[in-house]
N, C-alpha and C. Protein backbone atom coordinates (compact mmCIF):
# COMPACT_ATOMS: atom_id res chain seq x y z
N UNK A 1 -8.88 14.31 -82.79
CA UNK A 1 -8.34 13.00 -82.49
C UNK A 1 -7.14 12.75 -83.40
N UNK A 2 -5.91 12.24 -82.64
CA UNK A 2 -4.74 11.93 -83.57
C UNK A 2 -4.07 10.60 -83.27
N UNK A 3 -3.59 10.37 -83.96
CA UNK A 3 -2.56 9.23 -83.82
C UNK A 3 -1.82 8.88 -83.65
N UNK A 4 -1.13 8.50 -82.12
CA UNK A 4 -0.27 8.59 -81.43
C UNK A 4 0.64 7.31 -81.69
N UNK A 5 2.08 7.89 -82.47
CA UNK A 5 2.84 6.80 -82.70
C UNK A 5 4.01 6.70 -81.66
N UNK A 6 4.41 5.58 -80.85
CA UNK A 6 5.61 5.74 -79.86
C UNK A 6 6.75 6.11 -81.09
N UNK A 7 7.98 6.77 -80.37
CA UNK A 7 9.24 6.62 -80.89
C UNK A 7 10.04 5.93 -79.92
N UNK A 8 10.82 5.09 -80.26
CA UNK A 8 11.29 4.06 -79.55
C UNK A 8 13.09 4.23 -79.82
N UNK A 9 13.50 4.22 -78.63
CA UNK A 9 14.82 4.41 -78.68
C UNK A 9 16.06 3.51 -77.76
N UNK A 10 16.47 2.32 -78.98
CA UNK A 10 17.03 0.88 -78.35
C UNK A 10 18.87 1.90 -78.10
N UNK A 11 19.13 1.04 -77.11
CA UNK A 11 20.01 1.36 -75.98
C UNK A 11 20.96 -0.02 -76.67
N UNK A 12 22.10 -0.15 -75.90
CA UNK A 12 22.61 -1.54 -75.43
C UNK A 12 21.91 -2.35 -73.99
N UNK A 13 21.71 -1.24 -73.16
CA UNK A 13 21.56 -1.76 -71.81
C UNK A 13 19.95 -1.22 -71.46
N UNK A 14 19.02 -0.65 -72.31
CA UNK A 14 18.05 -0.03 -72.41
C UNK A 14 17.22 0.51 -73.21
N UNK A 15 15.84 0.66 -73.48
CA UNK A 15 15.22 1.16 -73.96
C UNK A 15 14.13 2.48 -73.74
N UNK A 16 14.10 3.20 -74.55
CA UNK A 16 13.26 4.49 -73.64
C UNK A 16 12.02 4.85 -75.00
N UNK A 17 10.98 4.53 -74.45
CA UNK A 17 9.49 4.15 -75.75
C UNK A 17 8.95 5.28 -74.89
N UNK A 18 8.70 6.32 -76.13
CA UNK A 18 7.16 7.54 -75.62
C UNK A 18 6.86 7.82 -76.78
N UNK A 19 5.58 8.40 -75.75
CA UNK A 19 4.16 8.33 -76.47
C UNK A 19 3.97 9.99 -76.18
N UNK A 20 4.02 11.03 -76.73
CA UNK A 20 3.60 12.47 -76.61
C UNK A 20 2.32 12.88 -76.60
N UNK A 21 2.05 13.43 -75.73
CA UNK A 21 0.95 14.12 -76.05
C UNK A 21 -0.54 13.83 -76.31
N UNK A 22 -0.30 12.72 -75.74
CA UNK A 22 -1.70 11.78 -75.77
C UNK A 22 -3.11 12.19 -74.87
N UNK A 23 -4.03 12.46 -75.66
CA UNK A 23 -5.41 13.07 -75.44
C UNK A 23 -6.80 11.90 -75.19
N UNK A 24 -7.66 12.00 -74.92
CA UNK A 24 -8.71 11.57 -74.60
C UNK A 24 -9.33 11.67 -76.38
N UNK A 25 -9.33 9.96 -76.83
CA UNK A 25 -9.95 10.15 -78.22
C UNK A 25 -8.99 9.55 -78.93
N UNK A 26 -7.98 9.75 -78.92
CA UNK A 26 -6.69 9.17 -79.66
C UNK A 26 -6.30 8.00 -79.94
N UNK A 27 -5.81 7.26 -80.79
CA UNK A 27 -5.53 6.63 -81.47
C UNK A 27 -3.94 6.20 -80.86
N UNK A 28 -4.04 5.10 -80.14
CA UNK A 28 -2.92 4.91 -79.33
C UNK A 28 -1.80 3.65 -79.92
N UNK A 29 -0.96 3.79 -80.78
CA UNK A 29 -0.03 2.88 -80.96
C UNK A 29 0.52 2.02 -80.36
N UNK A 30 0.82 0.54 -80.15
CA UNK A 30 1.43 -0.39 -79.36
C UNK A 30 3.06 -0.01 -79.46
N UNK A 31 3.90 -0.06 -78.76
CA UNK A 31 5.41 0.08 -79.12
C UNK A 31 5.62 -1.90 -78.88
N UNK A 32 6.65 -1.89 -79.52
CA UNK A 32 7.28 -3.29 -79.72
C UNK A 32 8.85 -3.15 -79.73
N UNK A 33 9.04 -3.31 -78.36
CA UNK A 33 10.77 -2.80 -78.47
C UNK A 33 11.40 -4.41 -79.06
N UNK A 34 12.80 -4.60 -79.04
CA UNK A 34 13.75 -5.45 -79.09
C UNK A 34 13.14 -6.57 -78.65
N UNK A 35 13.27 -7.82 -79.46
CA UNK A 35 13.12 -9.41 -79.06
C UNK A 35 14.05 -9.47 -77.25
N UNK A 36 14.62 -8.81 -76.70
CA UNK A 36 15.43 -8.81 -75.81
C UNK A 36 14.00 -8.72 -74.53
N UNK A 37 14.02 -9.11 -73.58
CA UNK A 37 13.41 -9.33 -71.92
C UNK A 37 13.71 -8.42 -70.93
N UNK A 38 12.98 -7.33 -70.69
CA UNK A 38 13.39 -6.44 -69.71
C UNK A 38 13.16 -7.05 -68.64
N UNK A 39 14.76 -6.94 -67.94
CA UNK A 39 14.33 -7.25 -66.30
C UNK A 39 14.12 -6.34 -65.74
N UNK A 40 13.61 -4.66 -66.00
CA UNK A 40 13.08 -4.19 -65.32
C UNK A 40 12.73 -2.88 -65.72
N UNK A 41 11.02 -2.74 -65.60
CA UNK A 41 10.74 -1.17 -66.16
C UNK A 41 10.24 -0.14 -65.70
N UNK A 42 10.42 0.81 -65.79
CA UNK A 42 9.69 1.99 -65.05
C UNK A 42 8.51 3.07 -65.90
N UNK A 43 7.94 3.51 -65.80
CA UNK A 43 6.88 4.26 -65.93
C UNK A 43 6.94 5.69 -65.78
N UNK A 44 6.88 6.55 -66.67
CA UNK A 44 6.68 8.07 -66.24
C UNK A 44 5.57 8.98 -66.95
N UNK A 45 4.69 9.42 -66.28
CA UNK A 45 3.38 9.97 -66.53
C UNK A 45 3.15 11.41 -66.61
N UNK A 46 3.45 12.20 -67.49
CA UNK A 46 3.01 13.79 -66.89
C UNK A 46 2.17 14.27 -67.97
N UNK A 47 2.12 15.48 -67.50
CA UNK A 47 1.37 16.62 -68.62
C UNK A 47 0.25 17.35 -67.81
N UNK A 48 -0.99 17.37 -68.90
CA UNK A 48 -2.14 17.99 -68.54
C UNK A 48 -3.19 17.02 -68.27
N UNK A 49 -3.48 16.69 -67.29
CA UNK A 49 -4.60 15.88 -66.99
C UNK A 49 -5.92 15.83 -67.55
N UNK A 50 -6.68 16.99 -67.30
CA UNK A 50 -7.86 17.40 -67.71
C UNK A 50 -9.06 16.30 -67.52
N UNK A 51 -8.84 15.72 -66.08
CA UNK A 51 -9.50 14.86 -65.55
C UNK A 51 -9.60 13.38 -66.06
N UNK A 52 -8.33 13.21 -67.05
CA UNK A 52 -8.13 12.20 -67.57
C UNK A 52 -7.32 10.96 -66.54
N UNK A 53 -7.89 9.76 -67.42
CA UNK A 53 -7.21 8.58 -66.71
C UNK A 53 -5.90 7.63 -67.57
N UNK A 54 -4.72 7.80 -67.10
CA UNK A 54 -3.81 6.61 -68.18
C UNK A 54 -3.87 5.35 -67.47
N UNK A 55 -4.10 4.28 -68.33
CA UNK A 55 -3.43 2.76 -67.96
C UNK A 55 -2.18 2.56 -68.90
N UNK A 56 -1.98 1.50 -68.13
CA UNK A 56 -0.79 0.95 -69.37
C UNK A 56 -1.16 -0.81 -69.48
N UNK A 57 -1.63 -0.86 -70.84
CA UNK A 57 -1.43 -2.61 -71.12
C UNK A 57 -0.60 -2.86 -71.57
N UNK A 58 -0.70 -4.50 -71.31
CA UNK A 58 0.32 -5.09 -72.07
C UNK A 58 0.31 -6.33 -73.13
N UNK A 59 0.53 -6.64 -73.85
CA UNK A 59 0.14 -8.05 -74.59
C UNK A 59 1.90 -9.27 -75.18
N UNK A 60 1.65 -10.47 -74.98
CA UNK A 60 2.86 -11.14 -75.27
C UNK A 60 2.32 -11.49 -76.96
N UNK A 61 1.06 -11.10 -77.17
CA UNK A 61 0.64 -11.67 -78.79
C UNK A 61 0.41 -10.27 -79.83
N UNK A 62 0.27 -9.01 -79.07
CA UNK A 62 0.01 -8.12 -80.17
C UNK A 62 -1.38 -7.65 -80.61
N UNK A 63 -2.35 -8.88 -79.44
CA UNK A 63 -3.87 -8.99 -79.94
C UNK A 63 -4.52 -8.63 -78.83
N UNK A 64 -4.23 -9.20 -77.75
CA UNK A 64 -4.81 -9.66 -76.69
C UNK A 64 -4.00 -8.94 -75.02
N UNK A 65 -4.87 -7.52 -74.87
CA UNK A 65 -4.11 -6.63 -74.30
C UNK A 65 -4.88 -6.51 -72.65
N UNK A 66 -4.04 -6.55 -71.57
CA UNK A 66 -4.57 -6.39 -70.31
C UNK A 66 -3.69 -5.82 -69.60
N UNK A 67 -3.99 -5.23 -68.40
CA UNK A 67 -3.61 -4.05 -67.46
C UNK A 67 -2.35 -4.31 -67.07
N UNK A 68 -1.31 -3.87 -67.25
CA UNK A 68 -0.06 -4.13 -66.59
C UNK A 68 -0.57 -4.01 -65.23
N UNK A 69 0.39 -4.63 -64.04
CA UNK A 69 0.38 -4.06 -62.75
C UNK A 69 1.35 -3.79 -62.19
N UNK A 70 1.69 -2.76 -61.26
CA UNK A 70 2.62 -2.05 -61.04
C UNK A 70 3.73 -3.41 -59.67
N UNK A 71 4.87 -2.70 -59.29
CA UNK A 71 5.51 -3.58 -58.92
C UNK A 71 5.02 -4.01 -57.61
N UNK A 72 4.20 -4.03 -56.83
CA UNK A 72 3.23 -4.42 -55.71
C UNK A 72 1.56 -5.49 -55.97
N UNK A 73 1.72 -5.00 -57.73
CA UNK A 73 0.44 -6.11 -58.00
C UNK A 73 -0.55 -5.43 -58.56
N UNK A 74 -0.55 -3.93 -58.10
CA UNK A 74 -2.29 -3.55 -58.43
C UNK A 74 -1.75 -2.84 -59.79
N UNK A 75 -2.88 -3.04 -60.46
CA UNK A 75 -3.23 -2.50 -61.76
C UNK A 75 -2.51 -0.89 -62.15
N UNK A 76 -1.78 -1.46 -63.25
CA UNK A 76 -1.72 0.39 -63.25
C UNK A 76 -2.55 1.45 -64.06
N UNK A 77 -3.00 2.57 -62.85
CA UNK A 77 -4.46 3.33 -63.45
C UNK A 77 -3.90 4.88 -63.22
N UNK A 78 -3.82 5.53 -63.54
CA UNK A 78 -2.99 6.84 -62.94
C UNK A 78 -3.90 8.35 -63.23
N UNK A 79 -4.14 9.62 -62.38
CA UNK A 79 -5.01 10.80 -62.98
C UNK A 79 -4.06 11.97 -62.63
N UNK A 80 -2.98 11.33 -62.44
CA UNK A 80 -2.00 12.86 -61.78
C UNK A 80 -0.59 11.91 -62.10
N UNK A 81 0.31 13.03 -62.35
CA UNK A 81 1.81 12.83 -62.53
C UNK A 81 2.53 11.77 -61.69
N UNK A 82 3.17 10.62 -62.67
CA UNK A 82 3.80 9.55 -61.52
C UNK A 82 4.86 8.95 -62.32
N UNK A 83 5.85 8.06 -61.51
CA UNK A 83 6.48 7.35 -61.90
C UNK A 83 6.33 6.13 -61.46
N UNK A 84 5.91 5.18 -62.31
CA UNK A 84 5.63 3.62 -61.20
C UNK A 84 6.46 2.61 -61.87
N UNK A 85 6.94 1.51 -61.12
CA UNK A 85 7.30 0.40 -61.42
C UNK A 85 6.56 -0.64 -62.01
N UNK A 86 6.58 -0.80 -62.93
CA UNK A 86 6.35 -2.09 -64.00
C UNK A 86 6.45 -3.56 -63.55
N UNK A 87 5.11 -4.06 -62.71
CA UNK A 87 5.65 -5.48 -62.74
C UNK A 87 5.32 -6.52 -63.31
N UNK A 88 5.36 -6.10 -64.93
CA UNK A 88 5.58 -7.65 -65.53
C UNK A 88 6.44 -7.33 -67.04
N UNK A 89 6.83 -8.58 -67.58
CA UNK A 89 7.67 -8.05 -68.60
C UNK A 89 6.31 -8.89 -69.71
N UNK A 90 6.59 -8.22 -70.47
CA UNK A 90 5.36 -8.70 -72.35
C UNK A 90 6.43 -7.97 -73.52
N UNK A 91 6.02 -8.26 -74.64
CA UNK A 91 6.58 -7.99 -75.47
C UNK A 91 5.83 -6.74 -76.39
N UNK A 92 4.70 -6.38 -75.92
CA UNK A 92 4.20 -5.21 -76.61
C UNK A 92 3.40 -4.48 -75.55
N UNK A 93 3.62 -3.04 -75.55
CA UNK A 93 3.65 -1.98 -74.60
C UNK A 93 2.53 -1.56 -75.30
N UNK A 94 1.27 -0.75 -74.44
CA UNK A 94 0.24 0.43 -74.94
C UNK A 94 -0.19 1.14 -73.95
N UNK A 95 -0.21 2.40 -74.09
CA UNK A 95 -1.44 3.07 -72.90
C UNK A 95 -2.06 3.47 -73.20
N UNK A 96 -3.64 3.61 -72.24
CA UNK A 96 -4.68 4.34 -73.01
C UNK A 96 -5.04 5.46 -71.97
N UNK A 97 -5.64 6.41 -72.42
CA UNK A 97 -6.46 8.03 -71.84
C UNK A 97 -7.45 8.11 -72.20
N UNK A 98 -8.41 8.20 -71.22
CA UNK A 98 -9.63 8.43 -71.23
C UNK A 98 -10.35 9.59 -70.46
N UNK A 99 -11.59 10.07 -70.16
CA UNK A 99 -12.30 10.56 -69.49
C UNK A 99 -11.81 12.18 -69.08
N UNK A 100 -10.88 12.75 -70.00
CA UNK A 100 -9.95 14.01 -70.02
C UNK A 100 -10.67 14.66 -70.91
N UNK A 101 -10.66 15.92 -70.44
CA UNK A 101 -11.18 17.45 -71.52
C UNK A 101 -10.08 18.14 -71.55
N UNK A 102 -9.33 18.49 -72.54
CA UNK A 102 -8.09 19.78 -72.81
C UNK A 102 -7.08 18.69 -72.44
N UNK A 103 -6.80 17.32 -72.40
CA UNK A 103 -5.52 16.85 -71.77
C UNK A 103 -4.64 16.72 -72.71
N UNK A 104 -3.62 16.31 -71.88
CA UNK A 104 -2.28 16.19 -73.36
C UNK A 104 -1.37 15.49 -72.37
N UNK A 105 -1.24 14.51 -71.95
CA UNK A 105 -0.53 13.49 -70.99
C UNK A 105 0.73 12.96 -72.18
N UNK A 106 1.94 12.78 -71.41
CA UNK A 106 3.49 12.10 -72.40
C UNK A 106 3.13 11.11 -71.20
N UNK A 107 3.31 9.77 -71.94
CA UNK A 107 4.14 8.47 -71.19
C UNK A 107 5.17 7.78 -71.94
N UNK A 108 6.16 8.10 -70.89
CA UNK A 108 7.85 7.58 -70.97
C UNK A 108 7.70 5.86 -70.38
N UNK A 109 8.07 4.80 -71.12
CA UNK A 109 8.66 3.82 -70.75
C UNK A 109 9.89 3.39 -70.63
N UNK A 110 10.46 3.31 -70.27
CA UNK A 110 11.75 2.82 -69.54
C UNK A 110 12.06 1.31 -69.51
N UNK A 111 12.69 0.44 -70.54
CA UNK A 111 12.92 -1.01 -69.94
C UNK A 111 14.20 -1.37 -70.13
N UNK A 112 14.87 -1.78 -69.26
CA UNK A 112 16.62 -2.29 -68.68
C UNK A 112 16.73 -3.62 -69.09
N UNK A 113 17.64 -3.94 -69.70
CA UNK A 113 17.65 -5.18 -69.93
C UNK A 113 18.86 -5.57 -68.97
């Protein structure tokens, strides 16, 4: 089990927050980009599955974390490689992996200001 810290990389017109290598067990860091309001973010999911599941929460307090949902409404829950649309904006980003043997999943966030 390790401890997965985002590296976060502020733009003028963008931000791009990942998370490497994230396993089933891990210790998942919140990213906290720029006081700035993304009007719009995207999602990118790959790696090794290993029957694992990613969500992505979100929290506007830092405390109090629930399911982002993708840009149609439903929850985002993912077990295979994707890119989804983000539909809500918060001020602190997390994903979690679960239920994976041998996985090693990267999630790329993407937010446009």
């Amino acid at each position: 089990m390790a401890t997965i810290t985002p590296t976060i990389d502020e733009r003028a017109s963008h931000c791009v927050i990942t998370w490497s290598g994230m396993a089933t067990g891990d210790t998942i860091n919140a990213a906290i980009p720029s006081e700035r309001a993304a009007a719009h973010a995207t999602l990118h999911l790959f790696g090794t599955w290993g029957g694992a599941t990613v969500t992505l929460s979100g929290s506007l307090d830092g405390t109090n974390y629930d399911t982002m949902p993708d840009g149609a409404g439903t929850a985002i829950s993912k077990t295979d490689d994707a890119v989804v649309s983000v539909g809500a904006a918060v001020t602190h980003y997390k994903p979690t992996i679960a239920s994976g043997t041998s996985d090693s999943v990267t999630a790329v966030l993407r937010l446009w200001y």
